[in-house]
N, C-alpha and C. Protein backbone atom coordinates (compact mmCIF):
# COMPACT_ATOMS: atom_id res chain seq x y z
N UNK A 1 -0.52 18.99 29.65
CA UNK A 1 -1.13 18.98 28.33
C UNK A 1 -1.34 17.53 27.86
N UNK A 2 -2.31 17.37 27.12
CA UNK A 2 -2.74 16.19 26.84
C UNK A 2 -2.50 15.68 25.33
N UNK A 3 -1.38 14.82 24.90
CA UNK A 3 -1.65 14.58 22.97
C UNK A 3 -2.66 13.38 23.05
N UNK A 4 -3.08 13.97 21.71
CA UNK A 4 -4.39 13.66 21.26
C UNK A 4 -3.47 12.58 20.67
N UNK A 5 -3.59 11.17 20.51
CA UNK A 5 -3.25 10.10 19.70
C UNK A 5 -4.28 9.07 19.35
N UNK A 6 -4.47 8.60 18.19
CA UNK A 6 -5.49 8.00 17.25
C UNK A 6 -4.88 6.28 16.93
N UNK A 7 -5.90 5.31 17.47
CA UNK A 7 -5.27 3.99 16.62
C UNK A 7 -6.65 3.39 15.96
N UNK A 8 -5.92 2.41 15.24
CA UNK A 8 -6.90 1.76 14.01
C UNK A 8 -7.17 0.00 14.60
N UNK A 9 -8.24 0.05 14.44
CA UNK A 9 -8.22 -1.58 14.70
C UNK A 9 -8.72 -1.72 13.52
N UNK A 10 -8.02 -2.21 12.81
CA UNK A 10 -8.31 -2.91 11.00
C UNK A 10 -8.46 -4.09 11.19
N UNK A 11 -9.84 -4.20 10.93
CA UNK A 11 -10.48 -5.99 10.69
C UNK A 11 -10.46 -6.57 9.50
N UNK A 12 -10.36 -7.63 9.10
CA UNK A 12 -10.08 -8.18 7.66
C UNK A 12 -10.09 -10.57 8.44
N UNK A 13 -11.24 -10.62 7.73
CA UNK A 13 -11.54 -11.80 7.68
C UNK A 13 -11.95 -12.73 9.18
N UNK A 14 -12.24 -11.54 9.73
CA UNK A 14 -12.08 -12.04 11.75
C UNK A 14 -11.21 -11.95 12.21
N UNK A 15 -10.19 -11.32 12.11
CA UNK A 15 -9.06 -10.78 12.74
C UNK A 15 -8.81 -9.48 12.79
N UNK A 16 -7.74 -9.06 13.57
CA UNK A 16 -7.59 -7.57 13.72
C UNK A 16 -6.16 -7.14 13.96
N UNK A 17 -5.99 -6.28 13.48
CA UNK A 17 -4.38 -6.22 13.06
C UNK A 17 -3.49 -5.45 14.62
N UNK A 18 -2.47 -6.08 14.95
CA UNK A 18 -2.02 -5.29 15.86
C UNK A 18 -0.31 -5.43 15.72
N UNK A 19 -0.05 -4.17 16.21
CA UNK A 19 1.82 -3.97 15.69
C UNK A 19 2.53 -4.10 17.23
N UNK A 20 3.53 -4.70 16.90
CA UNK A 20 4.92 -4.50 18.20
C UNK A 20 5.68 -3.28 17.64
N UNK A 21 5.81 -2.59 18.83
CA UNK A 21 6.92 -1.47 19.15
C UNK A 21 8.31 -1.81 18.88
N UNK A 22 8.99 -1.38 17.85
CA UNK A 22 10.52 -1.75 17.57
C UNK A 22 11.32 -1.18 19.07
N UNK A 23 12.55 -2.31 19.10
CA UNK A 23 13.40 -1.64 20.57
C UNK A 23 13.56 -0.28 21.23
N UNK A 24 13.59 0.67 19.85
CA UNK A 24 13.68 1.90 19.84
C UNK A 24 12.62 2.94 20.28
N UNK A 25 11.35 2.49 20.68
CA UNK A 25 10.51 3.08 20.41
C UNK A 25 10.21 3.22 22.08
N UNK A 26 9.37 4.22 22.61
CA UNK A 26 9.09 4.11 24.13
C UNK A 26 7.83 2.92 24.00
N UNK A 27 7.94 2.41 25.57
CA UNK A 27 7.06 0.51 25.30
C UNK A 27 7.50 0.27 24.57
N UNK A 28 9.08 0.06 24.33
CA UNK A 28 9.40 -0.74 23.08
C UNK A 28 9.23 -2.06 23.62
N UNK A 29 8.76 -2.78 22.44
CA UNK A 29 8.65 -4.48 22.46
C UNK A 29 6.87 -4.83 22.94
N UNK A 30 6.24 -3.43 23.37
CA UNK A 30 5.05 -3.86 23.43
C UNK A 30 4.47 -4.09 22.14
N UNK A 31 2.77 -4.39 22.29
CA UNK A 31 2.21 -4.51 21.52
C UNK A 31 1.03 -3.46 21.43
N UNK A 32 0.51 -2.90 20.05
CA UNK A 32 -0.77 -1.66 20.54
C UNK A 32 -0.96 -1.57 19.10
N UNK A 33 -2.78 -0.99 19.03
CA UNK A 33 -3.23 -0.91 17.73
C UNK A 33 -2.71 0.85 16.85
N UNK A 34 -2.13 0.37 15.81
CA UNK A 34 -1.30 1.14 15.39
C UNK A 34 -2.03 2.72 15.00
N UNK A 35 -1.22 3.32 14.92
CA UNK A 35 -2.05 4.94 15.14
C UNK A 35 -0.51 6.00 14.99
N UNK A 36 -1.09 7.16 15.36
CA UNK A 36 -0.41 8.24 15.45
C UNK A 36 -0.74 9.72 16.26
N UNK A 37 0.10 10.51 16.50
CA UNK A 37 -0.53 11.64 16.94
C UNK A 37 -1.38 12.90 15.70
N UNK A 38 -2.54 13.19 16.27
CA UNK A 38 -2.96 14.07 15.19
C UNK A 38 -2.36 15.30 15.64
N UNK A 39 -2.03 15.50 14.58
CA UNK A 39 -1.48 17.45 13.84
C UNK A 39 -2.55 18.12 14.37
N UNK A 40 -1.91 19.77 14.45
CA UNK A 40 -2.73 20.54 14.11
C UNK A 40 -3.78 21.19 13.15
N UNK A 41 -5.21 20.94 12.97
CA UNK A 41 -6.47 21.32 12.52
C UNK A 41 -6.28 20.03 11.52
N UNK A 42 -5.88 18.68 12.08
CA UNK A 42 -6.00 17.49 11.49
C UNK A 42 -7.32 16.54 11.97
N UNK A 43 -8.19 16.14 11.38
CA UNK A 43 -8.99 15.46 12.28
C UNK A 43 -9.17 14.19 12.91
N UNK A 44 -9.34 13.33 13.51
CA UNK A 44 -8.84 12.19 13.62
C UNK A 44 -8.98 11.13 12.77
N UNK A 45 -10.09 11.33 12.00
CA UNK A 45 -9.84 10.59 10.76
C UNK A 45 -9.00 10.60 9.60
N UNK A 46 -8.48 11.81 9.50
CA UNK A 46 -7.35 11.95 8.77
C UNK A 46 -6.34 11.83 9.14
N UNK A 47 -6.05 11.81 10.58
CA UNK A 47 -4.34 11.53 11.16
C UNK A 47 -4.87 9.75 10.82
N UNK A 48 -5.71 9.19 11.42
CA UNK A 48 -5.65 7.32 11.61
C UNK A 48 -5.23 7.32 9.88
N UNK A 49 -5.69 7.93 8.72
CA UNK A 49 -5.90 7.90 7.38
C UNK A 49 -4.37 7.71 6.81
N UNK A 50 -3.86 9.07 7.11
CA UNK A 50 -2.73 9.52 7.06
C UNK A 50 -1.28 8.46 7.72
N UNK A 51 -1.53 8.15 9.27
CA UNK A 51 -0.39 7.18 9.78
C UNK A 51 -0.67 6.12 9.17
N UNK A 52 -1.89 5.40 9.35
CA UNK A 52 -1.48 3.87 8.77
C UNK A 52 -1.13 4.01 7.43
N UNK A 53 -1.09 5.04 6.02
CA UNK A 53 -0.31 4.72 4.75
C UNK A 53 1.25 4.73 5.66
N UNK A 54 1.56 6.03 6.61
CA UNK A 54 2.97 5.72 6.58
C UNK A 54 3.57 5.38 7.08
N UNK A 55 2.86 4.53 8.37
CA UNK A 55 3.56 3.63 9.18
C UNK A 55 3.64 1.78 8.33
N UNK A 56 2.44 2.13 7.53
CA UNK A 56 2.31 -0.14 7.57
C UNK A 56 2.34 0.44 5.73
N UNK A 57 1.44 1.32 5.22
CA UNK A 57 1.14 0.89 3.56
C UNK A 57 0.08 0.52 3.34
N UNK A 58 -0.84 0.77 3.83
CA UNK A 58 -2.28 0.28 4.02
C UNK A 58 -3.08 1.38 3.98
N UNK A 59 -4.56 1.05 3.03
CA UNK A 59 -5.59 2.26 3.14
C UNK A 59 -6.41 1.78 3.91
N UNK A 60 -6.83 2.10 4.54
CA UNK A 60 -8.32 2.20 5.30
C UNK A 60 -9.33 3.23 5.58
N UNK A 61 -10.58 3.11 5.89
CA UNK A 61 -11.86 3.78 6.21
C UNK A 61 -12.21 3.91 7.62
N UNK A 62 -11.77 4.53 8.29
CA UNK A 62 -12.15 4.78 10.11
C UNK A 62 -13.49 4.97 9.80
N UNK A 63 -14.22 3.63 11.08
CA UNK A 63 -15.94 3.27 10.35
C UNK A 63 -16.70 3.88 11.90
N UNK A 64 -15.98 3.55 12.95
CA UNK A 64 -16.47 3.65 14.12
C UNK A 64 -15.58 4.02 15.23
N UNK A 65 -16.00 5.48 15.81
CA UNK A 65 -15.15 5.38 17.44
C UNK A 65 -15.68 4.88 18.37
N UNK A 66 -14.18 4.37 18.83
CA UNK A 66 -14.75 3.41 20.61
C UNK A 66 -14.39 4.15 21.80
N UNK A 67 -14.56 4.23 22.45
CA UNK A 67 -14.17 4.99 23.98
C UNK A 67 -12.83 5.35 24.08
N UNK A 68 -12.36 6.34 24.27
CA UNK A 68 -11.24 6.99 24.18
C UNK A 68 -10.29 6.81 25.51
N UNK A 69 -9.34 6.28 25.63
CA UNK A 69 -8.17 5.58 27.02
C UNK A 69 -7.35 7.24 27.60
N UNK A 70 -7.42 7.93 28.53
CA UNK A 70 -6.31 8.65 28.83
C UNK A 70 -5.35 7.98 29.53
N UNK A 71 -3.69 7.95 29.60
CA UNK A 71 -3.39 7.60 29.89
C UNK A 71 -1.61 8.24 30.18
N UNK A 72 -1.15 7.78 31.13
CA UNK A 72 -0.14 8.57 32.01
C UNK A 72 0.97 7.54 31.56
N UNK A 73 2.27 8.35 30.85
CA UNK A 73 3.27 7.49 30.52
C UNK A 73 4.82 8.84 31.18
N UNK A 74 4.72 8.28 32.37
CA UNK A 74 5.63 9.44 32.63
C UNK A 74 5.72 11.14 32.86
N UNK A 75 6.25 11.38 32.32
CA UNK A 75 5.80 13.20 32.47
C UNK A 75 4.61 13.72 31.18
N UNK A 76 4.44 12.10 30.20
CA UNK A 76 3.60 12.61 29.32
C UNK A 76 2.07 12.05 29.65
N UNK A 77 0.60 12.64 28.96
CA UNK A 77 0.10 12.26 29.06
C UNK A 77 -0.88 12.20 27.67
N UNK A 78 -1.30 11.04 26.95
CA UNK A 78 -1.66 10.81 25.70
C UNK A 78 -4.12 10.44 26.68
N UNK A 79 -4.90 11.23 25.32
CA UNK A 79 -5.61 10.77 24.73
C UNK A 79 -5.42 9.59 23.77
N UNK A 80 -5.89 8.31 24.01
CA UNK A 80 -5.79 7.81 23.26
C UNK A 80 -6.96 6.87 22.21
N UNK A 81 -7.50 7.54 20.95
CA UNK A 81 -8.71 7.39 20.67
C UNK A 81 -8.86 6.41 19.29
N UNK A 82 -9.60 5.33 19.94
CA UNK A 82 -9.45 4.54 18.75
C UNK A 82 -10.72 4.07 18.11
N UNK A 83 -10.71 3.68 16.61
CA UNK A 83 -11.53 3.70 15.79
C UNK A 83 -11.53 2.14 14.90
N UNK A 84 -12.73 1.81 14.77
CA UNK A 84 -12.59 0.78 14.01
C UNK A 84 -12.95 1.14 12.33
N UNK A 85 -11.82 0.30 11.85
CA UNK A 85 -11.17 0.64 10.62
C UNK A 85 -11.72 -0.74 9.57
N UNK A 86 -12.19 -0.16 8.23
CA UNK A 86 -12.01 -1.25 7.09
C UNK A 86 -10.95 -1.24 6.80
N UNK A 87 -10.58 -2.23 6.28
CA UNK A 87 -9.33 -2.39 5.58
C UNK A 87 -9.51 -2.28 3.77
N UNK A 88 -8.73 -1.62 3.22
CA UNK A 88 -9.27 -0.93 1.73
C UNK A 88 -8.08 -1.59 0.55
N UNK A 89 -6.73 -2.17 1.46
CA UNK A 89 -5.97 -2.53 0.48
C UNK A 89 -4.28 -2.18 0.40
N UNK A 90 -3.83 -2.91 0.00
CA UNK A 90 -2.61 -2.35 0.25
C UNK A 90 -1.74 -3.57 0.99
N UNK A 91 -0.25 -3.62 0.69
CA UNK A 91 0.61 -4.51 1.35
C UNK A 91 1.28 -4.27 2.45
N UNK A 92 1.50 -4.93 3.67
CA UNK A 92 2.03 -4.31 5.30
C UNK A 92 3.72 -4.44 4.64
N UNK A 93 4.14 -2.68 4.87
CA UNK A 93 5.41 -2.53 5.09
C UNK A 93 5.81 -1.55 6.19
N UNK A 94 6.48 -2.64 7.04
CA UNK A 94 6.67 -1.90 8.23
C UNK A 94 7.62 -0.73 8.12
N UNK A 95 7.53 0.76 8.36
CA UNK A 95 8.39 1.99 8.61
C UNK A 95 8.77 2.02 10.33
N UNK A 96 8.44 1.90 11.17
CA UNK A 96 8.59 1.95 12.60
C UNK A 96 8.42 0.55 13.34
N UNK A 97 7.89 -0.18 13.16
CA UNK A 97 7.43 -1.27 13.92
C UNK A 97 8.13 -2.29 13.64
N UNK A 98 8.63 -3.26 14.90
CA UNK A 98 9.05 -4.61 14.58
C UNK A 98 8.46 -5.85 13.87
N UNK A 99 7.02 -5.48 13.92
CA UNK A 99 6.50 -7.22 13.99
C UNK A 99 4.96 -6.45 13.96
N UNK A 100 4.20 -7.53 13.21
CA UNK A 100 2.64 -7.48 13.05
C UNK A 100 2.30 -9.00 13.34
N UNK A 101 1.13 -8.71 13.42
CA UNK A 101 0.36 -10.20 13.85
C UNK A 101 -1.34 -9.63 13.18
N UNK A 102 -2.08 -10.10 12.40
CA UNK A 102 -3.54 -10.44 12.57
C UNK A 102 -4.05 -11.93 13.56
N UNK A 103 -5.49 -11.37 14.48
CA UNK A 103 -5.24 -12.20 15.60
C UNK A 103 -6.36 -12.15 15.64
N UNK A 104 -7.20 -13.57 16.11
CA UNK A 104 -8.69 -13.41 16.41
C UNK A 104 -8.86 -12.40 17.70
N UNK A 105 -10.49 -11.85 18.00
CA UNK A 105 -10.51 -11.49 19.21
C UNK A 105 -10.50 -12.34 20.38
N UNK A 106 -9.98 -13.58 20.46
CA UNK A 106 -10.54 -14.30 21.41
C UNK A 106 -8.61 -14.57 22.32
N UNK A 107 -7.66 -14.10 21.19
CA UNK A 107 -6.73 -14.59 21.19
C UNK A 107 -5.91 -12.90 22.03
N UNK A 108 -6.39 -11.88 21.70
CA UNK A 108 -5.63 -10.78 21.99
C UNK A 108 -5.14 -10.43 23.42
N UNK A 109 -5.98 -11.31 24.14
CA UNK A 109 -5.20 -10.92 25.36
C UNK A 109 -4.01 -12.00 26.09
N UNK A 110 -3.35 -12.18 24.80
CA UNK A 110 -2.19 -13.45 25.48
C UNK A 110 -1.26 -12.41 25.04
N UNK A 111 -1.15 -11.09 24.37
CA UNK A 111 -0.27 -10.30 24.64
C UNK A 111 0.02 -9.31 25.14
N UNK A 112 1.51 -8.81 25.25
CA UNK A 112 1.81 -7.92 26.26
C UNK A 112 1.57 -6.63 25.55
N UNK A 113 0.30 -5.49 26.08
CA UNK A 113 0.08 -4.48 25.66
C UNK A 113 0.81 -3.45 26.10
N UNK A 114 0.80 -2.13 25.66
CA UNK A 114 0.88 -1.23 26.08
C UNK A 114 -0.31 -0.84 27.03
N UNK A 115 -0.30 -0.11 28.11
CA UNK A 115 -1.14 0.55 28.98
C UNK A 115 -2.30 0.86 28.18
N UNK A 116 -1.69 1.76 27.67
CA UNK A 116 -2.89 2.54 27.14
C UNK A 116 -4.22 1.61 26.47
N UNK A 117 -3.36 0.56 25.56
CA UNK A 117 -4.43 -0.53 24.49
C UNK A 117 -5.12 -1.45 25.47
N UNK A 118 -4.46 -1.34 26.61
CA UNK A 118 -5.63 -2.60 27.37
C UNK A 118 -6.93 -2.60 27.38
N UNK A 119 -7.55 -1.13 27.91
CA UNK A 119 -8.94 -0.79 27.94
C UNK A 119 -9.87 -1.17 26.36
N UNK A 120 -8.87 -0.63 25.25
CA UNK A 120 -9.56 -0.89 24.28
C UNK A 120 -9.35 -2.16 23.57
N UNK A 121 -8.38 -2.89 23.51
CA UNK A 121 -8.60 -4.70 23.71
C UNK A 121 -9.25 -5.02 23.91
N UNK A 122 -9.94 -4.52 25.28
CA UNK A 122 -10.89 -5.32 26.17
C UNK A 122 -12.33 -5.05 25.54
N UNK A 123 -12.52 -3.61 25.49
CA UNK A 123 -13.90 -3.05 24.62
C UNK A 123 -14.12 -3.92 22.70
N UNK A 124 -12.77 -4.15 22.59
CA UNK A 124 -12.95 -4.38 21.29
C UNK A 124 -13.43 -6.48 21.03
N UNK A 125 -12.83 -6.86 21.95
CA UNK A 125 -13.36 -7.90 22.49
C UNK A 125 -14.40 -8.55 23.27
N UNK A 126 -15.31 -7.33 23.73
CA UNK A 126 -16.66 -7.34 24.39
C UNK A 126 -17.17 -7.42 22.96
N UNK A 127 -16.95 -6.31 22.04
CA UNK A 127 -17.93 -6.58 20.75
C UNK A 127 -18.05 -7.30 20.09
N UNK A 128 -16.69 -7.87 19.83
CA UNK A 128 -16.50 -8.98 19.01
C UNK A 128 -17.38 -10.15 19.80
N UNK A 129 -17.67 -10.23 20.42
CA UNK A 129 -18.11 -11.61 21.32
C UNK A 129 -19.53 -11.37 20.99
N UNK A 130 -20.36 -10.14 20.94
CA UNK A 130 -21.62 -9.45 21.41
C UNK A 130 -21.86 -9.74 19.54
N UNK A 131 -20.93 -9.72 18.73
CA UNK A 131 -21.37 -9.65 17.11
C UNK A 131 -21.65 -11.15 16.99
N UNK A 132 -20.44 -12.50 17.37
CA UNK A 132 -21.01 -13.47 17.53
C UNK A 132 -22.04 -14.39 18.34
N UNK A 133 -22.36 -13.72 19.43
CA UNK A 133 -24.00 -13.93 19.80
C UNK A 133 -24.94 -13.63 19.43
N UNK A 134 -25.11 -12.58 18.44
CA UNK A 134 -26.59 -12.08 18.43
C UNK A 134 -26.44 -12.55 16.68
């Protein structure tokens, strides 16, 4: 079976927000764009809506989906579908996570991801590059 899991890449001033995994967490100490699993008859805009108030304290607007990562973490296996997010307001208080960083795109791959966020790092950093060329 496959969980459906949702992350946010929240942009705000040319940067893009990304969280570390507290010790506790599986990939703990990685890094990945923050999200959650959607509920049942939840849609994915309302789970991304829903986790980031109660993981960070933050509102946002899921504006755009990007290519969706499946990915194999053991006996589990996560969809992992992410969306680019406005940022609407609100102060970062971490409930789960060790550590935040806002980070240019040029800068995101000097950290250690989770599996799953690599693919979309990478997609989210093709665009970013493709918005400042054209």
């Amino acid at each position: 079976m496959i969980t459906k899991v949702t992350c946010a890449l929240i942009e705000q001033y040319g940067r893009v927000l990304i969280t570390q995994r507290s010790e506790t967490m599986p990939q703990a100490m990685l890094w990945e764009f923050p999200g959650g699993k959607v509920e049942d008859g939840e849609t994915e805009e309302a789970c991304l809506i829903r986790e980031i108030k109660e993981e960070l304290n933050l509102s946002i607007t899921p504006k755009k989906r990007l290519t969706p990562v499946v990915q194999r973490y053991g006996d589990k296996t996560i969809e992992l579908i992410p969306y680019l997010c406005q940022y609407n307001g609100g102060t970062i208080k971490l409930a789960e996570h060790r550590s935040y960083h806002w980070v240019v795109p040029q800068d995101l791959a000097n950290y250690d991801w989770c599996p799953a966020d690599v693919p979309i790092m990478q997609e989210f950093v093709a665009l970013a590059g493709e918005q400042f060329s054209s």
